[in-house]
PDB file of N, CA and C in Angstrom:
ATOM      1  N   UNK A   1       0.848  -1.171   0.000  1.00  0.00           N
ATOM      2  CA  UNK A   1       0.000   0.000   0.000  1.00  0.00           C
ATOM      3  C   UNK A   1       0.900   1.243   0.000  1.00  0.00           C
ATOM      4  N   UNK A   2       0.837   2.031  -0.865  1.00  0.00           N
ATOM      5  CA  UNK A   2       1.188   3.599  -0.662  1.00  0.00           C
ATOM      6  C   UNK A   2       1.176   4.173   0.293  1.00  0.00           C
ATOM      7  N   UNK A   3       2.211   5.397   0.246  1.00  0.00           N
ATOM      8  CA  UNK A   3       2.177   6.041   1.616  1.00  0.00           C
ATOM      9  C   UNK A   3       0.638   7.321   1.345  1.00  0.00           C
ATOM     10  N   UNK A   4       0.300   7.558   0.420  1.00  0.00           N
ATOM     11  CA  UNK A   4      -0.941   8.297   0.613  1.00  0.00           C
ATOM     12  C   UNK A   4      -2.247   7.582   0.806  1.00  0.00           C
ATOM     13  N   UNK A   5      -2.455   5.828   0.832  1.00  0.00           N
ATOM     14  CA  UNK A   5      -3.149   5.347   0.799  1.00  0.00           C
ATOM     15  C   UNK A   5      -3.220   5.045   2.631  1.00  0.00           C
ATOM     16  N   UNK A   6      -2.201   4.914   3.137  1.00  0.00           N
ATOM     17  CA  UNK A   6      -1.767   4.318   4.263  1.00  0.00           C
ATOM     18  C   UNK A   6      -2.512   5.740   5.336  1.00  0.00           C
ATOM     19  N   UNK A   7      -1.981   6.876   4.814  1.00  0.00           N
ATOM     20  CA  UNK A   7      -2.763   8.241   5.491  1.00  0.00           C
ATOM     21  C   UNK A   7      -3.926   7.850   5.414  1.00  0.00           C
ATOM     22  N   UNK A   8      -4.749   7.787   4.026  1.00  0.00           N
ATOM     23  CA  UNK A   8      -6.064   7.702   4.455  1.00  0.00           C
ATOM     24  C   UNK A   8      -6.693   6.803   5.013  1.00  0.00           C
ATOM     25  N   UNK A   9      -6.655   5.647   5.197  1.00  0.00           N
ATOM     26  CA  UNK A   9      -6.777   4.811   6.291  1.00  0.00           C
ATOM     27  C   UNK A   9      -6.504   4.921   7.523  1.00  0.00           C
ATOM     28  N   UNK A  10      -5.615   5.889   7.703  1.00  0.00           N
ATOM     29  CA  UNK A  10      -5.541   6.202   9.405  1.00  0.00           C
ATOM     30  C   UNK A  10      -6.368   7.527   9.341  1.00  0.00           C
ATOM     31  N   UNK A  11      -6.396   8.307   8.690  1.00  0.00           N
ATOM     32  CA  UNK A  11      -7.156   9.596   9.051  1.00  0.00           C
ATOM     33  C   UNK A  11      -8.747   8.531   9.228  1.00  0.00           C
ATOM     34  N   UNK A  12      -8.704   7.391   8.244  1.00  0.00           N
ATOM     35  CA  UNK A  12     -10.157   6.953   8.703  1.00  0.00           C
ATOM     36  C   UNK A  12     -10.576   6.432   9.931  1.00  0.00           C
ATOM     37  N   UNK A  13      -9.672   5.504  10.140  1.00  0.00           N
ATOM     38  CA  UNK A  13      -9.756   5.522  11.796  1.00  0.00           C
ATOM     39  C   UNK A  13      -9.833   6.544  12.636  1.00  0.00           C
ATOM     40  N   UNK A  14      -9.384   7.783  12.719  1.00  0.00           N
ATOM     41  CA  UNK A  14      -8.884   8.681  13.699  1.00  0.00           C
ATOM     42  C   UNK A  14     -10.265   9.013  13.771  1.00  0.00           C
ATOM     43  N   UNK A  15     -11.099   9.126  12.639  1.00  0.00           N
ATOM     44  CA  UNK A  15     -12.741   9.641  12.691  1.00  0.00           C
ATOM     45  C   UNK A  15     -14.017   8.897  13.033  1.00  0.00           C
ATOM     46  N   UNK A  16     -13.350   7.214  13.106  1.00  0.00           N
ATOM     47  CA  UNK A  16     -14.130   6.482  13.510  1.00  0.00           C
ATOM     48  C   UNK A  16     -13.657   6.249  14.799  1.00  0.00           C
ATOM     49  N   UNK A  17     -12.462   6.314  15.467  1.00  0.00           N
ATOM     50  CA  UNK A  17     -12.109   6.537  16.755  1.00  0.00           C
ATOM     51  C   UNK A  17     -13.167   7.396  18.082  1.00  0.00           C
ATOM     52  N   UNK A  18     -13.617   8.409  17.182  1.00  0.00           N
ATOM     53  CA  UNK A  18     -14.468   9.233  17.694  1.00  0.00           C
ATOM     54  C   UNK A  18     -16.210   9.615  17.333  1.00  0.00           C
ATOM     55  N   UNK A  19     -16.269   8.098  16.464  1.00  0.00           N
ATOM     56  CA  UNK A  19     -17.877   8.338  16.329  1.00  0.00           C
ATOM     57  C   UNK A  19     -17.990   9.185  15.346  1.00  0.00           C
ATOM     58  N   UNK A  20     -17.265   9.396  14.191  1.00  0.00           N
ATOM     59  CA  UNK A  20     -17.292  10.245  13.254  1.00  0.00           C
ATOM     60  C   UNK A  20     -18.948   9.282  12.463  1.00  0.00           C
ATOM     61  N   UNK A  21     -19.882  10.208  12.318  1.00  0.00           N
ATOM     62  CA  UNK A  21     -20.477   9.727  11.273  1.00  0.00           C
ATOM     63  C   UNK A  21     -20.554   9.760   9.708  1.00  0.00           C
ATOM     64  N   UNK A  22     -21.156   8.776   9.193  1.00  0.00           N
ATOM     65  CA  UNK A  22     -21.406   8.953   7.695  1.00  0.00           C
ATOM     66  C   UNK A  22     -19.888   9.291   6.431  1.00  0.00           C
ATOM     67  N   UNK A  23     -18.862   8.654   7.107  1.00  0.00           N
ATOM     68  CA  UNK A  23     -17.396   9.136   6.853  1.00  0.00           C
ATOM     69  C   UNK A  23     -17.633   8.736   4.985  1.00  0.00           C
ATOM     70  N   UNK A  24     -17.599   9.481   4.686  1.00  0.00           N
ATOM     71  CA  UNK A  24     -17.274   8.920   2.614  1.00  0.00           C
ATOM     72  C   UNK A  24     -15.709   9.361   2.433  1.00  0.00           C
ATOM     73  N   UNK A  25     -15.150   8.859   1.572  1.00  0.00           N
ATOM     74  CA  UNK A  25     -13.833   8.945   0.424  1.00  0.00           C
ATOM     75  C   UNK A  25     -14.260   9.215  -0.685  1.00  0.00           C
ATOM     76  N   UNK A  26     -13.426  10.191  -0.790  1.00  0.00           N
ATOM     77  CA  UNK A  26     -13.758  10.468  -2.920  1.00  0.00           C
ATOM     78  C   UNK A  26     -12.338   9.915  -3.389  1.00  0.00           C
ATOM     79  N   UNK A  27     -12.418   9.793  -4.438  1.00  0.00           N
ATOM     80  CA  UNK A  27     -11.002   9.134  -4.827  1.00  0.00           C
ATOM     81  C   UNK A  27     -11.039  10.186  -6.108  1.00  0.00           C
ATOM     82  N   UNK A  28      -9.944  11.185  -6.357  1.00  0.00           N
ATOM     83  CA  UNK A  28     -10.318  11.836  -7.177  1.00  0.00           C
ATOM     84  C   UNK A  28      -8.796  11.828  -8.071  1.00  0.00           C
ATOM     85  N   UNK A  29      -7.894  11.010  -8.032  1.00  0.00           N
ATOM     86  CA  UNK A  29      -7.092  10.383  -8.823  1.00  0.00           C
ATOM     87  C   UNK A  29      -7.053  10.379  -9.957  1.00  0.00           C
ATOM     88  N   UNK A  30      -8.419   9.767 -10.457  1.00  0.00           N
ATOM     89  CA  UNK A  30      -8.711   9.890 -12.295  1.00  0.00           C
ATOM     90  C   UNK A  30      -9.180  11.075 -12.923  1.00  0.00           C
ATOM     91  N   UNK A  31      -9.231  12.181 -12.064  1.00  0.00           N
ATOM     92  CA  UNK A  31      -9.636  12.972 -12.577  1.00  0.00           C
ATOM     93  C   UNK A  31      -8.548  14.074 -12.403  1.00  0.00           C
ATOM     94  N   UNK A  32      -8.364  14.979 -13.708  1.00  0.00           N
ATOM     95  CA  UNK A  32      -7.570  16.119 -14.219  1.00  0.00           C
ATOM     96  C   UNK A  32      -7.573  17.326 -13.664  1.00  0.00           C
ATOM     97  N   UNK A  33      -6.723  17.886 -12.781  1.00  0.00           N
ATOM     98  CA  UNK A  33      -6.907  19.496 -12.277  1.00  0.00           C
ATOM     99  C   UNK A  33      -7.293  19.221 -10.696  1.00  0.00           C
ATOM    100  N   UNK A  34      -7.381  18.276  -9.752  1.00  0.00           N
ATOM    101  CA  UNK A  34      -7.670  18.388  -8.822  1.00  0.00           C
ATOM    102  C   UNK A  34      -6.808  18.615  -8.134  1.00  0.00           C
ATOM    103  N   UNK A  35      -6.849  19.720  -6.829  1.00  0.00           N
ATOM    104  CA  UNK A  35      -5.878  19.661  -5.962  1.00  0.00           C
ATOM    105  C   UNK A  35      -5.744  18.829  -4.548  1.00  0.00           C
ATOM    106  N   UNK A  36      -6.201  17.263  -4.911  1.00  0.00           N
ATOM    107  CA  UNK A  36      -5.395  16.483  -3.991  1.00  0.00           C
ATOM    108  C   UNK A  36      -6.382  15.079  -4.786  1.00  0.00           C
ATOM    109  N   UNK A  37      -5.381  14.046  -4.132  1.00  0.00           N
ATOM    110  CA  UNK A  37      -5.959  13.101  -4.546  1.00  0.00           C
ATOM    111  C   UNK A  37      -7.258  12.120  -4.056  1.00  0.00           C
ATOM    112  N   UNK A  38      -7.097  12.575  -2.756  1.00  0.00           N
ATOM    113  CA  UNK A  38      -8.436  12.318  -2.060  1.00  0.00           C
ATOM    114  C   UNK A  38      -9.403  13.534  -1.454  1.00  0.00           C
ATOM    115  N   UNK A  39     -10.496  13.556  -0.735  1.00  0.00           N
ATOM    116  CA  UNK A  39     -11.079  14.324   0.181  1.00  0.00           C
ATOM    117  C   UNK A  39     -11.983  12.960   1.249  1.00  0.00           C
ATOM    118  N   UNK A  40     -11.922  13.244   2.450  1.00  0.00           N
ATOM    119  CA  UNK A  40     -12.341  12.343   3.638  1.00  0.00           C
ATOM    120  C   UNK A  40     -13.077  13.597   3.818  1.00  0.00           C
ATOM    121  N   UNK A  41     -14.715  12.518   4.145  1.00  0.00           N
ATOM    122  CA  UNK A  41     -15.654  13.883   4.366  1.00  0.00           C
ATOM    123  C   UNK A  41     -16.386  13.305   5.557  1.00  0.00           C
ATOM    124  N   UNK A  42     -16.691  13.473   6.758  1.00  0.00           N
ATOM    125  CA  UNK A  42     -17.529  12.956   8.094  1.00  0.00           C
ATOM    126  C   UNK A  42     -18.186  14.251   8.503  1.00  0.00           C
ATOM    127  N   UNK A  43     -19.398  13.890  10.030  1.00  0.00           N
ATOM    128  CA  UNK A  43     -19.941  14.441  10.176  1.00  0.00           C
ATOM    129  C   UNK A  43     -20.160  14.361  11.988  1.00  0.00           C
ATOM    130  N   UNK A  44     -19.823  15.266  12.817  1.00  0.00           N
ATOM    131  CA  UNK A  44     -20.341  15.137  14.065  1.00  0.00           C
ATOM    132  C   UNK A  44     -21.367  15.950  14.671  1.00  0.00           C
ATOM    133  N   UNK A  45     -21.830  15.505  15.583  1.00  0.00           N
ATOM    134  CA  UNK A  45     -23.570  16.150  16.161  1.00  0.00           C
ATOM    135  C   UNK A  45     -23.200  17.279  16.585  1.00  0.00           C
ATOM    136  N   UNK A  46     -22.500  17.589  17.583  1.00  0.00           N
ATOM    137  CA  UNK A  46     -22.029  18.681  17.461  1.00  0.00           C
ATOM    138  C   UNK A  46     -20.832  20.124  17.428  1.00  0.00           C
ATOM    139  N   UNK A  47     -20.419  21.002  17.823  1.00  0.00           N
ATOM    140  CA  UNK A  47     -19.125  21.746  17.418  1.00  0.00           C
ATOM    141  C   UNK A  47     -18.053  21.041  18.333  1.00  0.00           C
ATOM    142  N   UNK A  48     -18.461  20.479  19.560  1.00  0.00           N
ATOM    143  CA  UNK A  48     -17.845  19.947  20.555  1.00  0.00           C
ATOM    144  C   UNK A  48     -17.596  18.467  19.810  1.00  0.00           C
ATOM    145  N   UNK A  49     -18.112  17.760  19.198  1.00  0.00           N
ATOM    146  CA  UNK A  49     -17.444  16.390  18.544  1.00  0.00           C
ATOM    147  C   UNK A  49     -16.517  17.012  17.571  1.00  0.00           C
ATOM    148  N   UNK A  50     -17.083  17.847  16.344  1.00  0.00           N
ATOM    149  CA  UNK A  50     -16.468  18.094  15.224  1.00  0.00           C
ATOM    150  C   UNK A  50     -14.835  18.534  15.601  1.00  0.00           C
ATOM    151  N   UNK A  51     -14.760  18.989  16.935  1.00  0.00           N
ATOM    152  CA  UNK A  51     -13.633  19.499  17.052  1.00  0.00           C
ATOM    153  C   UNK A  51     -13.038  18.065  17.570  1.00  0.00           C
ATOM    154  N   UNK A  52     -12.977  17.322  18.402  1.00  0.00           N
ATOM    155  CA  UNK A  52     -12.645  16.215  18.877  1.00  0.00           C
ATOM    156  C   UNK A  52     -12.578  15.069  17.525  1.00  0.00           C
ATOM    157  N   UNK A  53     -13.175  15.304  16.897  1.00  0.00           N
ATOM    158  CA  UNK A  53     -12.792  14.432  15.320  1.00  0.00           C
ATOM    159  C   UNK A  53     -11.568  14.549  14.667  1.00  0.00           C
ATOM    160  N   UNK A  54     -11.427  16.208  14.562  1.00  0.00           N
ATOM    161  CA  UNK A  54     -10.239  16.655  14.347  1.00  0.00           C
ATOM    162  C   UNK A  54      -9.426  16.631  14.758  1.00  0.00           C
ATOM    163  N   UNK A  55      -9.031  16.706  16.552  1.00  0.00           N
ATOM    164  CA  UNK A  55      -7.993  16.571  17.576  1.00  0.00           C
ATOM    165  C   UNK A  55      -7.483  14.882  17.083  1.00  0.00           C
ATOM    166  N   UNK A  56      -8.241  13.916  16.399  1.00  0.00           N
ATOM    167  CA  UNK A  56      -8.572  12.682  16.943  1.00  0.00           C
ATOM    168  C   UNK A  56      -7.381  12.251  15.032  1.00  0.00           C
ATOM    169  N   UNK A  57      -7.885  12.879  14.333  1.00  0.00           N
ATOM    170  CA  UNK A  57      -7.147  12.825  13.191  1.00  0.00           C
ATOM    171  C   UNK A  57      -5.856  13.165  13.064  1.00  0.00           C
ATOM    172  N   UNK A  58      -5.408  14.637  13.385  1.00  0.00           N
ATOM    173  CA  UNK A  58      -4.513  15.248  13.829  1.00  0.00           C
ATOM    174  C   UNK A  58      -3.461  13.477  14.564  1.00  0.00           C
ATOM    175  N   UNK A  59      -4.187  13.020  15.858  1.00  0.00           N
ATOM    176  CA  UNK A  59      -3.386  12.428  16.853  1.00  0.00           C
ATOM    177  C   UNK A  59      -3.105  11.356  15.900  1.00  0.00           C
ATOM    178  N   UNK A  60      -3.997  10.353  15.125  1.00  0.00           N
ATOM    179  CA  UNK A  60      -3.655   9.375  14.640  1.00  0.00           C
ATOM    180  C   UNK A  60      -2.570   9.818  13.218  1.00  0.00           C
ATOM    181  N   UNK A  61      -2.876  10.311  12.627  1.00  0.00           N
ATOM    182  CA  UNK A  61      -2.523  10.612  10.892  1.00  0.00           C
ATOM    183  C   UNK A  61      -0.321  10.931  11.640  1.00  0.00           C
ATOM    184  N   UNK A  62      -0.639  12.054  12.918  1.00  0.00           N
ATOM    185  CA  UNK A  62       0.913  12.139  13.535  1.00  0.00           C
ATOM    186  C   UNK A  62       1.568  11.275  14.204  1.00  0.00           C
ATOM    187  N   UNK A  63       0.914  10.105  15.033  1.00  0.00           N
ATOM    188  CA  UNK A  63       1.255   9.238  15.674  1.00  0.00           C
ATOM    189  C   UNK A  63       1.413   7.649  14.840  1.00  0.00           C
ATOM    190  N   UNK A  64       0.608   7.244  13.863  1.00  0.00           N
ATOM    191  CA  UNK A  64       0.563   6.672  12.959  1.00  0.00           C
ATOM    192  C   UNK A  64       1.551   6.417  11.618  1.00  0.00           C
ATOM    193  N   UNK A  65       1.391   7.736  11.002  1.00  0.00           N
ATOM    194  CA  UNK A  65       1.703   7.878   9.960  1.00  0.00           C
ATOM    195  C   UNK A  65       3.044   9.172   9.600  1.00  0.00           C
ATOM    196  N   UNK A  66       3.033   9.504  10.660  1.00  0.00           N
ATOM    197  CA  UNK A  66       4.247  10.860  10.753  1.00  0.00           C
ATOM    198  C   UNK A  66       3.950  12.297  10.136  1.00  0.00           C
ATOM    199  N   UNK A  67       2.634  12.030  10.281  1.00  0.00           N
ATOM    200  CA  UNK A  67       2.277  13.494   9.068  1.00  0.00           C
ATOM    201  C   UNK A  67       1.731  14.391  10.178  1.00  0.00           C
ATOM    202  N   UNK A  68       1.374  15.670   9.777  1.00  0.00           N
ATOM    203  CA  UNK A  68       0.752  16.689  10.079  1.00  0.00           C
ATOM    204  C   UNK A  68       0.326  17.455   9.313  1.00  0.00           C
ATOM    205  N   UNK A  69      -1.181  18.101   9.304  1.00  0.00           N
ATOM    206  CA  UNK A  69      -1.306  18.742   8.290  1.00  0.00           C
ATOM    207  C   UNK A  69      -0.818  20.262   7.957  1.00  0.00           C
ATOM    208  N   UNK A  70      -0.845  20.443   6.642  1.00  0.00           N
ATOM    209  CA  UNK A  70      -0.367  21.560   6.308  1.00  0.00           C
ATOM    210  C   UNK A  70      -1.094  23.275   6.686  1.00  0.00           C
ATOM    211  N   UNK A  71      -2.665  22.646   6.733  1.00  0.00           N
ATOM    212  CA  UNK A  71      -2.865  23.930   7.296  1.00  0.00           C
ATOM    213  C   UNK A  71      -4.315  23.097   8.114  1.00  0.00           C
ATOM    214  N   UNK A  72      -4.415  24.226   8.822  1.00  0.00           N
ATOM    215  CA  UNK A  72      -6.278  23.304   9.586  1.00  0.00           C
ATOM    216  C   UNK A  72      -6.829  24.622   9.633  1.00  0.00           C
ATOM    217  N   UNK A  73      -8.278  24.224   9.274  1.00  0.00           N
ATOM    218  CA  UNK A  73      -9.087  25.984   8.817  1.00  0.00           C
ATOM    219  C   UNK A  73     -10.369  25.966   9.747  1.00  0.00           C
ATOM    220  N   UNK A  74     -11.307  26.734  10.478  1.00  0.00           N
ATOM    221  CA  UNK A  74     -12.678  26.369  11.262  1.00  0.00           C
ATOM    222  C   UNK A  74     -12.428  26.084  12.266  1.00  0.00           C
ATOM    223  N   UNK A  75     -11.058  25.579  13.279  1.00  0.00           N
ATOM    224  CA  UNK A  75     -11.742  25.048  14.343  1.00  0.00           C
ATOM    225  C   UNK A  75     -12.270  26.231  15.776  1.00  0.00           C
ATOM    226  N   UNK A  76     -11.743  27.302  15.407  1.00  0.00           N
ATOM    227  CA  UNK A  76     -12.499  28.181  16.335  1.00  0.00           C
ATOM    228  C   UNK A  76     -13.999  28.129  16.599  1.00  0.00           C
ATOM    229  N   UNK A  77     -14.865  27.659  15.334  1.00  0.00           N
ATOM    230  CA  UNK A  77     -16.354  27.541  15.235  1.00  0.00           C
ATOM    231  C   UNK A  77     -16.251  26.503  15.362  1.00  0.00           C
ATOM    232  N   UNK A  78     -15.985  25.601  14.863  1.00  0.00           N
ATOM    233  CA  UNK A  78     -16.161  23.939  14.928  1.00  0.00           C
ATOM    234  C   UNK A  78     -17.268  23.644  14.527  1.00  0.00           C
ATOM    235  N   UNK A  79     -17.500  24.106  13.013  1.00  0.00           N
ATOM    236  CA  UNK A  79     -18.973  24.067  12.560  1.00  0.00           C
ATOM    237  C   UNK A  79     -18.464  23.146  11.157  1.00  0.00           C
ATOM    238  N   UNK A  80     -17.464  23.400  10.588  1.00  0.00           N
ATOM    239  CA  UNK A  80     -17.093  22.757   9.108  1.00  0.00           C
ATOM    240  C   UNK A  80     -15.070  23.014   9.704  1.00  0.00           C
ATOM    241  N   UNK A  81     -14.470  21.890   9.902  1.00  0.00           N
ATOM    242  CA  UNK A  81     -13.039  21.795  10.248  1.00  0.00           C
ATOM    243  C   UNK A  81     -12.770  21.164   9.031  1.00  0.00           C
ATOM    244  N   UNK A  82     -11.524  21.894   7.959  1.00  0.00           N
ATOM    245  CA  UNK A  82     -10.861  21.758   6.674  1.00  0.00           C
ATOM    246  C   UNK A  82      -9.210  21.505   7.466  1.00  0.00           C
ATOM    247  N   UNK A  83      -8.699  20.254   6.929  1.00  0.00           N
ATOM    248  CA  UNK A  83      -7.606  19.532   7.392  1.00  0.00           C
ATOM    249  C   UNK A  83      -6.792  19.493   6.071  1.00  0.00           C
ATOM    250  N   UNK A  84      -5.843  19.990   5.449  1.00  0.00           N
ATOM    251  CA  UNK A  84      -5.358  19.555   4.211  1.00  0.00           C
ATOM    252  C   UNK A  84      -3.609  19.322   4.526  1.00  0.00           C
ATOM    253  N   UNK A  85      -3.998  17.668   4.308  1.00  0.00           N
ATOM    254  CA  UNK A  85      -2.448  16.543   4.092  1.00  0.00           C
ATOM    255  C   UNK A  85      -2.053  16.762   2.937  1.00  0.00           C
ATOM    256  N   UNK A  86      -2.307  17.286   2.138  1.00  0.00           N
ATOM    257  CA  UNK A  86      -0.858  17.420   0.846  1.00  0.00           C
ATOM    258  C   UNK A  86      -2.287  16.801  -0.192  1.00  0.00           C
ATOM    259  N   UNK A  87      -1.591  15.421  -0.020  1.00  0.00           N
ATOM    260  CA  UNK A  87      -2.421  14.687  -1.078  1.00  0.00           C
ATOM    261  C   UNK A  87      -3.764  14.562  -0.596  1.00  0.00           C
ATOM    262  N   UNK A  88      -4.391  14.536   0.736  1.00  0.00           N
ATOM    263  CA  UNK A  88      -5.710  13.995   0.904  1.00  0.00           C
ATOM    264  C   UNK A  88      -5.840  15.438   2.186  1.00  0.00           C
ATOM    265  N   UNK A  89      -7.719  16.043   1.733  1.00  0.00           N
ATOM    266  CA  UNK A  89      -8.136  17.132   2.487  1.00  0.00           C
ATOM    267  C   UNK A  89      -9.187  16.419   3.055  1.00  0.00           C
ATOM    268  N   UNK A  90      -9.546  16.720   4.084  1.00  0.00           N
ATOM    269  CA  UNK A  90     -10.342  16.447   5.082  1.00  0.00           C
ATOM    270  C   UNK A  90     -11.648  17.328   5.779  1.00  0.00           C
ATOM    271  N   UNK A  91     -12.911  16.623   5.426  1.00  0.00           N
ATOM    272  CA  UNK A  91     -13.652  17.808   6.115  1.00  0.00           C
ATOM    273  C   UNK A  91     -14.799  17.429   6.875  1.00  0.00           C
ATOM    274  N   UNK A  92     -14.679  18.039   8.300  1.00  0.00           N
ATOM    275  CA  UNK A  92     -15.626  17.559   9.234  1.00  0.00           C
ATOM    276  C   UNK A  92     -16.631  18.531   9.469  1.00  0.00           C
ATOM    277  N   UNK A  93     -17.835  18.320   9.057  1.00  0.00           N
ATOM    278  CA  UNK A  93     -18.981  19.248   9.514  1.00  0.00           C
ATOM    279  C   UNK A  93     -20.168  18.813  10.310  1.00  0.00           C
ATOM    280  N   UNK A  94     -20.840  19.945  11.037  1.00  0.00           N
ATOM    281  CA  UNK A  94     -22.166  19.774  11.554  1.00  0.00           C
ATOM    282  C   UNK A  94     -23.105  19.585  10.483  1.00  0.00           C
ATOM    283  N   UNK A  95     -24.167  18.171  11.019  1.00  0.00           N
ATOM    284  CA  UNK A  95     -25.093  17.644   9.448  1.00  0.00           C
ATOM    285  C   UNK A  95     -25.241  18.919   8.890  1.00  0.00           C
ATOM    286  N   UNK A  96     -26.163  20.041   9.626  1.00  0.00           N
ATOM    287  CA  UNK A  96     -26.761  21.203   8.463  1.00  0.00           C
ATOM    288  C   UNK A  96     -25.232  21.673   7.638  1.00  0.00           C
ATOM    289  N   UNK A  97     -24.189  22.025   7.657  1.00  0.00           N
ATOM    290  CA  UNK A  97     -23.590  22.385   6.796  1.00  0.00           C
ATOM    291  C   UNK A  97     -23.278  21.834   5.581  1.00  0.00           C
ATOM    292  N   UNK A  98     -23.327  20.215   6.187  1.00  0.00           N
ATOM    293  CA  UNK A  98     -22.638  19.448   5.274  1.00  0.00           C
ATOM    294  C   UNK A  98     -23.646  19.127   4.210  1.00  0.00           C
ATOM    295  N   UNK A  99     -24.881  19.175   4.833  1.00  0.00           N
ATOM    296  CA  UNK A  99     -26.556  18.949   3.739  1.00  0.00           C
ATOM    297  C   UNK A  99     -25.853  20.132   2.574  1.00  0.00           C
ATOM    298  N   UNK A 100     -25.914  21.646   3.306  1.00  0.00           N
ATOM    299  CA  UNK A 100     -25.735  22.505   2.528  1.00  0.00           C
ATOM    300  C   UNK A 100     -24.700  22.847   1.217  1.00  0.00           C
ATOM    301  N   UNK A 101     -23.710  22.348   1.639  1.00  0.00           N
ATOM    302  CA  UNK A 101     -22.600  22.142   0.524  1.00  0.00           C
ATOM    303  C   UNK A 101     -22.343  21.081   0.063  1.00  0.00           C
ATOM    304  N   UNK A 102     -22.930  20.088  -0.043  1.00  0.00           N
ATOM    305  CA  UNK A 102     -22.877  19.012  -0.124  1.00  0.00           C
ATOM    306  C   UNK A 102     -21.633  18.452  -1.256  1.00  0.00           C
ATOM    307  N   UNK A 103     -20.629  18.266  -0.682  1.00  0.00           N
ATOM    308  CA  UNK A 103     -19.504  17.622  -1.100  1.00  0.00           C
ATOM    309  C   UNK A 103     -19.834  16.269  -1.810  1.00  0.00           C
ATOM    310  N   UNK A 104     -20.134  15.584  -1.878  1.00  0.00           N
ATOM    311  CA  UNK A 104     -19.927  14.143  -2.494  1.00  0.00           C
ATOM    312  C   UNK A 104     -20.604  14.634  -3.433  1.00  0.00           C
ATOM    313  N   UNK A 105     -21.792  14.998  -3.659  1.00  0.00           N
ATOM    314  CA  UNK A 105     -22.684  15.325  -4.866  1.00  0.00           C
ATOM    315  C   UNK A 105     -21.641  16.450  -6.169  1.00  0.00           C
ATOM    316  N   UNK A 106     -21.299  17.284  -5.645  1.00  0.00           N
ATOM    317  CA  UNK A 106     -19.972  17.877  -5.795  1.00  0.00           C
ATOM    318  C   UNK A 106     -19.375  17.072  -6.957  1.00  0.00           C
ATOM    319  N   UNK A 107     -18.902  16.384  -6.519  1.00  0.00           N
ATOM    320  CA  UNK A 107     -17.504  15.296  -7.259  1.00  0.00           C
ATOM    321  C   UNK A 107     -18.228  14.142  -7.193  1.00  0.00           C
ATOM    322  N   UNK A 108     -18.919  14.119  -7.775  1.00  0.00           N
ATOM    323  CA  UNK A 108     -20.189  12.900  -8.292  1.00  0.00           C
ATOM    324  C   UNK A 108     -19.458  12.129  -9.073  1.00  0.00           C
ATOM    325  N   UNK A 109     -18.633  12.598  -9.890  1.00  0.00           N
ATOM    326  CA  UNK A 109     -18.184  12.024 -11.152  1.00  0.00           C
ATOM    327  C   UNK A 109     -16.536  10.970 -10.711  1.00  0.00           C
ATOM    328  N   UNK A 110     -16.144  11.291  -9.175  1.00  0.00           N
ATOM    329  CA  UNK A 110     -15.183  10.561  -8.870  1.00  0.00           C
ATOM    330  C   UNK A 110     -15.655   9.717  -8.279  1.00  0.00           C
ATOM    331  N   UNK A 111     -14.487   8.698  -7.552  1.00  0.00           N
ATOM    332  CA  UNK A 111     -15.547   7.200  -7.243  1.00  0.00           C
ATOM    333  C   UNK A 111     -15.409   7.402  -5.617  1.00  0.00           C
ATOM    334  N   UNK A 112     -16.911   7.782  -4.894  1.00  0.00           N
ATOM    335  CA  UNK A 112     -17.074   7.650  -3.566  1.00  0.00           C
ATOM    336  C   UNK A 112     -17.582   6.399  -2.959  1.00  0.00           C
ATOM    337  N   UNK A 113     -16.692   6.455  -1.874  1.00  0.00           N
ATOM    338  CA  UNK A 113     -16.763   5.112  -1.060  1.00  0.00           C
ATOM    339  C   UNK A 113     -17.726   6.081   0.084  1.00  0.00           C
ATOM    340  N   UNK A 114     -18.289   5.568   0.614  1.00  0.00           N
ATOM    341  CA  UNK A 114     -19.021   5.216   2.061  1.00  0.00           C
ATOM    342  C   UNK A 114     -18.464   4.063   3.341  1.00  0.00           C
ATOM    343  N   UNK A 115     -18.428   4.468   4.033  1.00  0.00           N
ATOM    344  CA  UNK A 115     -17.538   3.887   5.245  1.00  0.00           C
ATOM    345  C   UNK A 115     -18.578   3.530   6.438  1.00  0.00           C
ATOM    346  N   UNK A 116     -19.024   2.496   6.147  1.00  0.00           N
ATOM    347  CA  UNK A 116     -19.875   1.855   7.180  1.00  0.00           C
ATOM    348  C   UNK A 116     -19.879   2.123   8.731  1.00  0.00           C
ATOM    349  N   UNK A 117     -20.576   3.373   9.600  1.00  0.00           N
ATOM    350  CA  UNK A 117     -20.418   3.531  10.870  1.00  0.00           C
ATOM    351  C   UNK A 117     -20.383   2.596  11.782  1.00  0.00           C
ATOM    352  N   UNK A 118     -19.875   3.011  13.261  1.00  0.00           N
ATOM    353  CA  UNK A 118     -19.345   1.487  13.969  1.00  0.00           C
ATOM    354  C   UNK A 118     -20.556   1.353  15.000  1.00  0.00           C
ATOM    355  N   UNK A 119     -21.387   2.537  14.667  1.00  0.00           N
ATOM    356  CA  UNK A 119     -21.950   2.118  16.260  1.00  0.00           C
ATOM    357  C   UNK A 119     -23.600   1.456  15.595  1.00  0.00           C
TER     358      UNK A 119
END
């Protein structure tokens, strides 16, 4: 397995670590002009999880995998937290935001996985 494949598998854990819901992968690889090769998209109930999703990614993706991300955007609100690893961006929102911008629909045309919740 790749070392960008190996990230996203631990950033997936780090979100199921914490009850991340409804976690999807886009795989956006085959497609031309994108700036990264993945996006990890989850969802927590509320600003107090969303932020703990993130603390929880952060811990695994650095403890795991040796990475850190390059920049982290939102967590003062902890309403929509943007995580971007180089190759794979990350985004944790409260359901209403995430209804609203709806990312996967977005990049319809790349191949999204769905990540079966644990609880």
């Amino acid at each position: 397995m790749d070392q960008t494949k190996e990230l996203l598998q631990t950033i997936v854990e780090g979100l199921q670590e914490k009850k991340g819901k409804d976690i999807v992968t886009i795989d956006l690889t085959r497609l031309h002009g994108t700036i990264c090769e993945y996006m990890v998209i989850c969802e927590g109930n509320t600003p107090t999880q969303v932020s703990a999703l993130s603390d929880s990614v952060w811990d695994f993706a650095n403890k795991n995998a040796g990475e850190k991300p390059l920049s982290t955007a939102g967590a003062q609100r902890a309403e929509w937290i943007g995580m971007d690893y180089g190759t794979i961006l990350v985004h944790i929102f409260l359901p209403k935001l995430r209804e609203f911008y709806n990312l996967e629909n977005l990049w319809s045309d790349a191949k999204v996985t769905a990540i079966q919740n644990l609880d």
